[in-house]
Protein backbone atom coordinates (compact mmCIF):
# COMPACT_ATOMS: atom_id res chain seq x y z
CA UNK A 1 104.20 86.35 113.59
CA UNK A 2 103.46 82.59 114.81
CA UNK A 3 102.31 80.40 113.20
CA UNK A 4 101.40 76.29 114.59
CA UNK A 5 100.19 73.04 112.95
CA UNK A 6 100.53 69.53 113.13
CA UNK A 7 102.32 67.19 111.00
CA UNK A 8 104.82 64.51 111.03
CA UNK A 9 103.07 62.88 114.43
CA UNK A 10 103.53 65.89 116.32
CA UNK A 11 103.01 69.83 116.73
CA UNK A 12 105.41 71.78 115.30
CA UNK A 13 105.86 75.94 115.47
CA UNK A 14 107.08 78.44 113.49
CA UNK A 15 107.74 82.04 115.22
CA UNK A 16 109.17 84.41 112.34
CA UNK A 17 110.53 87.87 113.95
CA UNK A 18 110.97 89.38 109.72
CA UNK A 19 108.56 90.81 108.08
CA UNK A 20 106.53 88.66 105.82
CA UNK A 21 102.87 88.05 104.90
CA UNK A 22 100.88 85.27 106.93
CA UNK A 23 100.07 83.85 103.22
CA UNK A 24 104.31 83.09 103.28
CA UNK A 25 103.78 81.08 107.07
CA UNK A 26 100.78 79.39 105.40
CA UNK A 27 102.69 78.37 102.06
CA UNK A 28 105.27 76.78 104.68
CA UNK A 29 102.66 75.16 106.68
CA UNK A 30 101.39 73.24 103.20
CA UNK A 31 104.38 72.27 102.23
CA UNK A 32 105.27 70.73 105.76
CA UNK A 33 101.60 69.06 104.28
CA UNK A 34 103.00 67.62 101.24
CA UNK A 35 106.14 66.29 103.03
CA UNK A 36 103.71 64.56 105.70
CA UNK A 37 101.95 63.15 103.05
CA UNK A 38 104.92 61.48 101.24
CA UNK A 39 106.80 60.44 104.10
CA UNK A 40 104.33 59.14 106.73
CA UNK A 41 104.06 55.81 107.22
CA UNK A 42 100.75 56.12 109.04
CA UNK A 43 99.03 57.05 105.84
CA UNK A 44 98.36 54.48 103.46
CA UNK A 45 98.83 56.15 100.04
CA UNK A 46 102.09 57.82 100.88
CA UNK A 47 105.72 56.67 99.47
CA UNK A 48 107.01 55.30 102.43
CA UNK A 49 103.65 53.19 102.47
CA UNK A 50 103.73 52.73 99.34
CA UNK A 51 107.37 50.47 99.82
CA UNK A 52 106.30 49.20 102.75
CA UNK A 53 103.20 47.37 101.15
CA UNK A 54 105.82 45.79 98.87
CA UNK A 55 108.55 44.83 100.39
CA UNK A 56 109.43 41.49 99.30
CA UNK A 57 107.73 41.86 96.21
CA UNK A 58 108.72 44.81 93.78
CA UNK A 59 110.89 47.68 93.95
CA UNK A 60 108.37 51.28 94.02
CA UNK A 61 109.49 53.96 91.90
CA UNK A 62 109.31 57.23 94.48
CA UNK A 63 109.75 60.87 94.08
CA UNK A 64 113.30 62.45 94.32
CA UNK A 65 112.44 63.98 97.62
CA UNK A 66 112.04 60.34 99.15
CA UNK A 67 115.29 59.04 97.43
CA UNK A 68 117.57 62.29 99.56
CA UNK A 69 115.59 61.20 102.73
CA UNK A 70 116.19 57.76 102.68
CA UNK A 71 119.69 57.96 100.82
CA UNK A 72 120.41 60.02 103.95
CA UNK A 73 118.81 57.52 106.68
CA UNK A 74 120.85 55.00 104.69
CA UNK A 75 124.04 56.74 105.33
CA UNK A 76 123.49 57.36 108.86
CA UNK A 77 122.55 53.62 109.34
CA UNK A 78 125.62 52.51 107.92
CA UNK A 79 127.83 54.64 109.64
CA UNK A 80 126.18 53.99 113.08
CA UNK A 81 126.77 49.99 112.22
CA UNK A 82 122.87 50.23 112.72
CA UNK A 83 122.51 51.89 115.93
CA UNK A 84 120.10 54.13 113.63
CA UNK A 85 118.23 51.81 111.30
CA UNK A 86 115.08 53.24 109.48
CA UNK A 87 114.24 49.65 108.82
CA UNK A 88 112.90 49.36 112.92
CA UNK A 89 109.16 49.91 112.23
CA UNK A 90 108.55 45.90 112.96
CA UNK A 91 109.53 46.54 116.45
CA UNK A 92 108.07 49.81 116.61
CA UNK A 93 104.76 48.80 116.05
CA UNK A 94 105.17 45.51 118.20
CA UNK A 95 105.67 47.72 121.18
CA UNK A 96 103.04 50.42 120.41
CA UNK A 97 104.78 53.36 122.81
CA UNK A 98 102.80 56.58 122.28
CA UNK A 99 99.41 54.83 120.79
CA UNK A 100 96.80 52.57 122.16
CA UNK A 101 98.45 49.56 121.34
CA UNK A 102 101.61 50.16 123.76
CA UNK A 103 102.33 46.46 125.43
CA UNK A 104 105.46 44.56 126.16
CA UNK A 105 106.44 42.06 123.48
CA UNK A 106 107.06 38.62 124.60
CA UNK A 107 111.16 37.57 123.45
CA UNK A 108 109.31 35.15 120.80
CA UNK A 109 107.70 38.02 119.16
CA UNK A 110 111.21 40.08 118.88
CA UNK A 111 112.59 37.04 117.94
CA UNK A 112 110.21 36.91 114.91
CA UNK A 113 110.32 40.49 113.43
CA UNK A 114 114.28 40.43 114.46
CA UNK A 115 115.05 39.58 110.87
CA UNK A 116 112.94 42.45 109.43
CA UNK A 117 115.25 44.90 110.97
CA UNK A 118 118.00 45.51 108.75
CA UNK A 119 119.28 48.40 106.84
CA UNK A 120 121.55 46.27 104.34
CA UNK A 121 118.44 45.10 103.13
CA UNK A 122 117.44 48.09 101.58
CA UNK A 123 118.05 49.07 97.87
CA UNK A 124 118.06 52.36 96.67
CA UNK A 125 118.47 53.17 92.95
CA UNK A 126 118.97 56.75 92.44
CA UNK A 127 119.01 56.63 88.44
CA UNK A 128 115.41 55.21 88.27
CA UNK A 129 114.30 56.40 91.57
CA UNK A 130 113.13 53.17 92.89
CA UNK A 131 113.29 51.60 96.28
CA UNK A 132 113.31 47.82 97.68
CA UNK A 133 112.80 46.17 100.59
CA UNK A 134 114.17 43.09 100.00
CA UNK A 135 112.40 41.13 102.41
CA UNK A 136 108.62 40.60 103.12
CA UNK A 137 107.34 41.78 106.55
CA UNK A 138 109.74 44.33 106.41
CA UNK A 139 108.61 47.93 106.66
CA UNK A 140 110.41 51.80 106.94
CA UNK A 141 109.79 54.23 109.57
CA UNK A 142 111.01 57.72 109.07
CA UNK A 143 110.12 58.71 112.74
CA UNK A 144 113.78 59.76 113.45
CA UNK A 145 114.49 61.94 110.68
CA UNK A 146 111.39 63.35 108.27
CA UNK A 147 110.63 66.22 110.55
CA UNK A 148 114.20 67.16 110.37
CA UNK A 149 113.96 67.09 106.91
CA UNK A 150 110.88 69.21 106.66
CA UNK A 151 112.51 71.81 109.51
CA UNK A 152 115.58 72.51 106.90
CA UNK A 153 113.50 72.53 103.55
CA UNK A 154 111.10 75.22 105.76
CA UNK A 155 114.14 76.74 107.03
CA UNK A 156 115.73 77.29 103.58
CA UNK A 157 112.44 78.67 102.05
CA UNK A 158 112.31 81.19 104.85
CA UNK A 159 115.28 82.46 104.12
CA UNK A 160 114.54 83.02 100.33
CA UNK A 161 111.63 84.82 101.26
CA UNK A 162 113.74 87.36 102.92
CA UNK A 163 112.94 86.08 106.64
CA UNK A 164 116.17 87.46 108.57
CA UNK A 165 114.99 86.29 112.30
CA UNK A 166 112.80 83.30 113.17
CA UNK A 167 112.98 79.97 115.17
CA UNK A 168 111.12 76.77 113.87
CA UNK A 169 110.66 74.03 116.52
CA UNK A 170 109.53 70.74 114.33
CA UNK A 171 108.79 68.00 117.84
CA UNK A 172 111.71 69.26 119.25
CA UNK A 173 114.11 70.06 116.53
CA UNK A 174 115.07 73.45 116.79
CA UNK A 175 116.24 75.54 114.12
CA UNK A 176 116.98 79.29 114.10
CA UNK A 177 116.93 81.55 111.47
CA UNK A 178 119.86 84.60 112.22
CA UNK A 179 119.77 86.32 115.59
CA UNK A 180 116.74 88.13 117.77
CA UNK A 181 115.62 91.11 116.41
CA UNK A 182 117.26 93.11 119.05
CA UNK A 183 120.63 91.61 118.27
CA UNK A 184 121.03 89.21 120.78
CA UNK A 185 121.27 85.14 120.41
CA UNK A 186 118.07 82.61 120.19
CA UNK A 187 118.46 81.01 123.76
CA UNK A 188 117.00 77.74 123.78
CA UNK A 189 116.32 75.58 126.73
CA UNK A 190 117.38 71.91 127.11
CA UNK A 191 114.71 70.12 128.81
CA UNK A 192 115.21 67.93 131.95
CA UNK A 193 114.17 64.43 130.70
CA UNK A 194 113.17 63.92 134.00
CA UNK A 195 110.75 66.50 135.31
CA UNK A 196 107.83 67.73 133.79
CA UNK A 197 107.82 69.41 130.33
CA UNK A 198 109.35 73.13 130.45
CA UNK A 199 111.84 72.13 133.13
CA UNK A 200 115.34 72.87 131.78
CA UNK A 201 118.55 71.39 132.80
CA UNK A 202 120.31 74.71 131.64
CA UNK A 203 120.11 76.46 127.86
CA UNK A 204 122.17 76.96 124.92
CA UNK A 205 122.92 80.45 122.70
CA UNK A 206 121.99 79.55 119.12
CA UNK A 207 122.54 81.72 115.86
CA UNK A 208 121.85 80.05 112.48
CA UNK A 209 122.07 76.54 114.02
CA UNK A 210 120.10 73.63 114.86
CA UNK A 211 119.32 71.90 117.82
CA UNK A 212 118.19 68.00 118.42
CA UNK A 213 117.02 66.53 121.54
CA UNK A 214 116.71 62.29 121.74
CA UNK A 215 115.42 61.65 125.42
CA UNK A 216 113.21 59.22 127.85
CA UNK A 217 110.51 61.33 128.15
CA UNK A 218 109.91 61.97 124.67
CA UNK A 219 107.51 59.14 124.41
CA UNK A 220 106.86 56.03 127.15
CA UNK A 221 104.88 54.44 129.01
CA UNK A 222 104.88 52.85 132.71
CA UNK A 223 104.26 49.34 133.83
CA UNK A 224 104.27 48.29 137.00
CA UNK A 225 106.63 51.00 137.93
CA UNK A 226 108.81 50.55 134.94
CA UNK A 227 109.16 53.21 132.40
CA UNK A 228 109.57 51.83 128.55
CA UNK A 229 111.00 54.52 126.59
CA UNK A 230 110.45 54.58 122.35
CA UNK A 231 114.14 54.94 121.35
CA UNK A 232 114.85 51.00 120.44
CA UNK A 233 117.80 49.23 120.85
CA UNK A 234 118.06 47.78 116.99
CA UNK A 235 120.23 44.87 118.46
CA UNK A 236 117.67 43.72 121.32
CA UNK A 237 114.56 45.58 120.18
CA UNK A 238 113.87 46.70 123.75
CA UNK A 239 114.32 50.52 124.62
CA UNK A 240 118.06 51.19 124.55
CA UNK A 241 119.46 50.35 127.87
CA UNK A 242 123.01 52.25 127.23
CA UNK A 243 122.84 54.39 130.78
CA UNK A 244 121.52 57.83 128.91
CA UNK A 245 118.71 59.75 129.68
CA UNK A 246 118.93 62.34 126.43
CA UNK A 247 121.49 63.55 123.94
CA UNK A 248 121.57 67.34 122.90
CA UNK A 249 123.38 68.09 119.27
CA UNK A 250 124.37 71.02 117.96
CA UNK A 251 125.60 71.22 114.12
CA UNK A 252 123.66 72.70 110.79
CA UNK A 253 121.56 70.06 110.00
CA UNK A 254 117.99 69.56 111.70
CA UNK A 255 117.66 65.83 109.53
CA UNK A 256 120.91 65.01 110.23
CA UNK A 257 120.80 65.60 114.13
CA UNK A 258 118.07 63.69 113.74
CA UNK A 259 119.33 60.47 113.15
CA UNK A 260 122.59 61.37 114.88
CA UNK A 261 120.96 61.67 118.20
CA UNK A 262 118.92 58.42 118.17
CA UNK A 263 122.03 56.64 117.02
CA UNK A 264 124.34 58.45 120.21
CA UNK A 265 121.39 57.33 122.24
CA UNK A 266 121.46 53.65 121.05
CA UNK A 267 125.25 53.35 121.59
CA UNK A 268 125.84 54.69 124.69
CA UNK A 269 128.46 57.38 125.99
CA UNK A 270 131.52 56.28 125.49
CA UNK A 271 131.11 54.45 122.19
CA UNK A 272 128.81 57.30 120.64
CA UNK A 273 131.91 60.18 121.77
CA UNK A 274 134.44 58.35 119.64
CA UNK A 275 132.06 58.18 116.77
CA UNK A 276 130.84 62.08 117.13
CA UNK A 277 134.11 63.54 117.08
CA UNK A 278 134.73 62.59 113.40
CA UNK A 279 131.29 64.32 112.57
CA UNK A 280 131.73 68.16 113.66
CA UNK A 281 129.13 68.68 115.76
CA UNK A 282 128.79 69.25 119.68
CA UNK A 283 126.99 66.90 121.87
CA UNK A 284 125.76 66.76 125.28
CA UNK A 285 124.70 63.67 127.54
CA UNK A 286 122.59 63.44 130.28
CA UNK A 287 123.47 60.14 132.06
CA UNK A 288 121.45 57.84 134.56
CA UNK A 289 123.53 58.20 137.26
CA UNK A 290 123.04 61.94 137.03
CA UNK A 291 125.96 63.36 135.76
CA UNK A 292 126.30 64.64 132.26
CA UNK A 293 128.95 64.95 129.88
CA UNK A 294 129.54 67.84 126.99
CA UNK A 295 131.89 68.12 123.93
CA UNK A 296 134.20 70.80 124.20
CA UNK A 297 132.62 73.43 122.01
CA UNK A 298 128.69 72.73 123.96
CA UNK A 299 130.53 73.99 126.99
CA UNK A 300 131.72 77.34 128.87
CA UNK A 301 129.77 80.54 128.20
CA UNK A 302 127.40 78.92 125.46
CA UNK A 303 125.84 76.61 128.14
CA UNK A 304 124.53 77.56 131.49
CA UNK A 305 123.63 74.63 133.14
CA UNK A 306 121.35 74.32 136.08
CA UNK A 307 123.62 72.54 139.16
CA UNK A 308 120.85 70.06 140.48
CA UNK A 309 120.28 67.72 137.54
CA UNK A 310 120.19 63.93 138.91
CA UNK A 311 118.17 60.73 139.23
CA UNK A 312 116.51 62.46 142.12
CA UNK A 313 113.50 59.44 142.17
CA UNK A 314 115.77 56.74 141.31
CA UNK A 315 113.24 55.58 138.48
CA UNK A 316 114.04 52.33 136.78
CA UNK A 317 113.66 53.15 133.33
CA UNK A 318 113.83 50.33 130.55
């Protein structure tokens, strides 16, 4: 049984190999609703909105749901130094990638929002369940991590309705529920970030696990032969020029892989490995100059990688 729907700015699928009643897939499918509706900072009576429209003013009391989302983007924002910072919707919305708006900011406009973007800014009081931005202008975007979020909460309600075998694919967050019906893994391709969509760079064997994909040609747009990618350096506010194409991540969290990958993205290889190896999860970078680079458990029989994967058209991609 399959089930798709849109939410959290993008389509999202649910394939469930148990079974259950299409009422259960529907129950999950409003409550990836509700979860939209708190978190999305594109609708204007939703929590996150509802902090947004008063940051510099009052703290907003918020449902307990909000505070583990954002107590969670808080913690991976602090121990990325900021490389992940949920407080990057100024720049976001300056450079429009994905929407109609999509332009280059001139260095005075950065220069304005620049002190908008900043994490420590944010207070979170989890006895009275109120949040504060601290300064005016300054707004949250939960881009990199809500539909992580809402692929583990579905996840963990699938499994207490009895759903033994499934995959959920929330925008690219992966997340599979035991193994095939037949026995064998979930195989799940990792897509080349620079070929068209459905063009793998190899694939991975997944049981119980999630996987989380930041990448180039998730969102962008092209100007005069440049490509501007959405994944924001939160130092510059430009698209993250740290020689990556896309980071893969393997661990048990959809939300936290989330936020892990953008941050990996942001710092570049060689920074971003130290940091990982502390976390327990496996990573895998695809570099611009064509090579790529996996953690020790992302390799050997668990990863069958395709042997032409380069830079073929040399793009120059900001």
């Amino acid at each position: 049984m399959e089930k798709s729907f849109y939410a959290f700015g993008t389509m999202n699928h649910m394939k469930i190999e148990s079974n259950i009643s299409e009422e259960v897939l529907n129950q999950m499918v409003e409550h990836a609703y509700d979860l939209d509706d708190l978190m999305s900072m594109f609708k204007p009576t939703s929590e996150i909105s509802n902090i947004n429209q008063n940051a510099g003013i009052k703290p907003v009391k918020v449902s307990k749901t909000v505070i583990t989302v954002l107590d969670r983007a808080l913690h991976f924002s602090k121990i990325s130094e900021g490389a992940f910072d949920i407080t990057i919707r100024p720049a976001v919305k300056l450079w429009g990638i994905g929407h109609k708006e999509e332009q280059i900011p001139t260095e005075s406009e950065l220069a304005k929002v620049k002190p908008l973007v900043d994490y420590r800014l944010l207070s979170i009081d989890k006895k009275t369940n109120q949040v504060f931005l601290k300064k005016k202008g300054q707004s949250i975007d939960l881009g990199g991590i809500a539909k992580g979020y809402a692929a583990d909460i579905i996840q963990k309600k699938l499994l207490e309705a009895g759903v033994e075998s499934g995959i959920l694919n929330f925008g690219g967050t992966i997340i599979t529920i035991g193994k095939k019906p037949n026995g064998s893994p979930w195989r799940v391709g990792i897509q080349n970030p620079l070929d068209k969509r459905g063009k793998s760079v190899g694939s991975i064997e997944l049981n119980d696990a999630a996987l989380v994909t930041s990448a180039v040609n998730e969102r962008f747009f092209i100007k005069e032969g440049i490509t501007y990618h959405h994944i924001l350096d939160t130092q510059s506010l430009k698209p993250a020029q740290s020689g990556v194409l896309g980071v893969s991540a393997v661990g048990a969290s959809g939300m936290e892989l989330d936020a892990l990958t953008t941050a990996l993205f942001v710092m570049g290889m060689d920074r971003g490995i130290n940091f990982v190896n502390s976390l327990g999860v496996e990573v895998l970078y695809l570099l611009n100059n064509g090579q790529m680079y996996a953690t020790k458990g992302f390799t050997g029989e668990k990863l069958n990688f395709k042997a032409n994967f380069e830079n073929k058209k040399g793009n120059d991609i900001k």
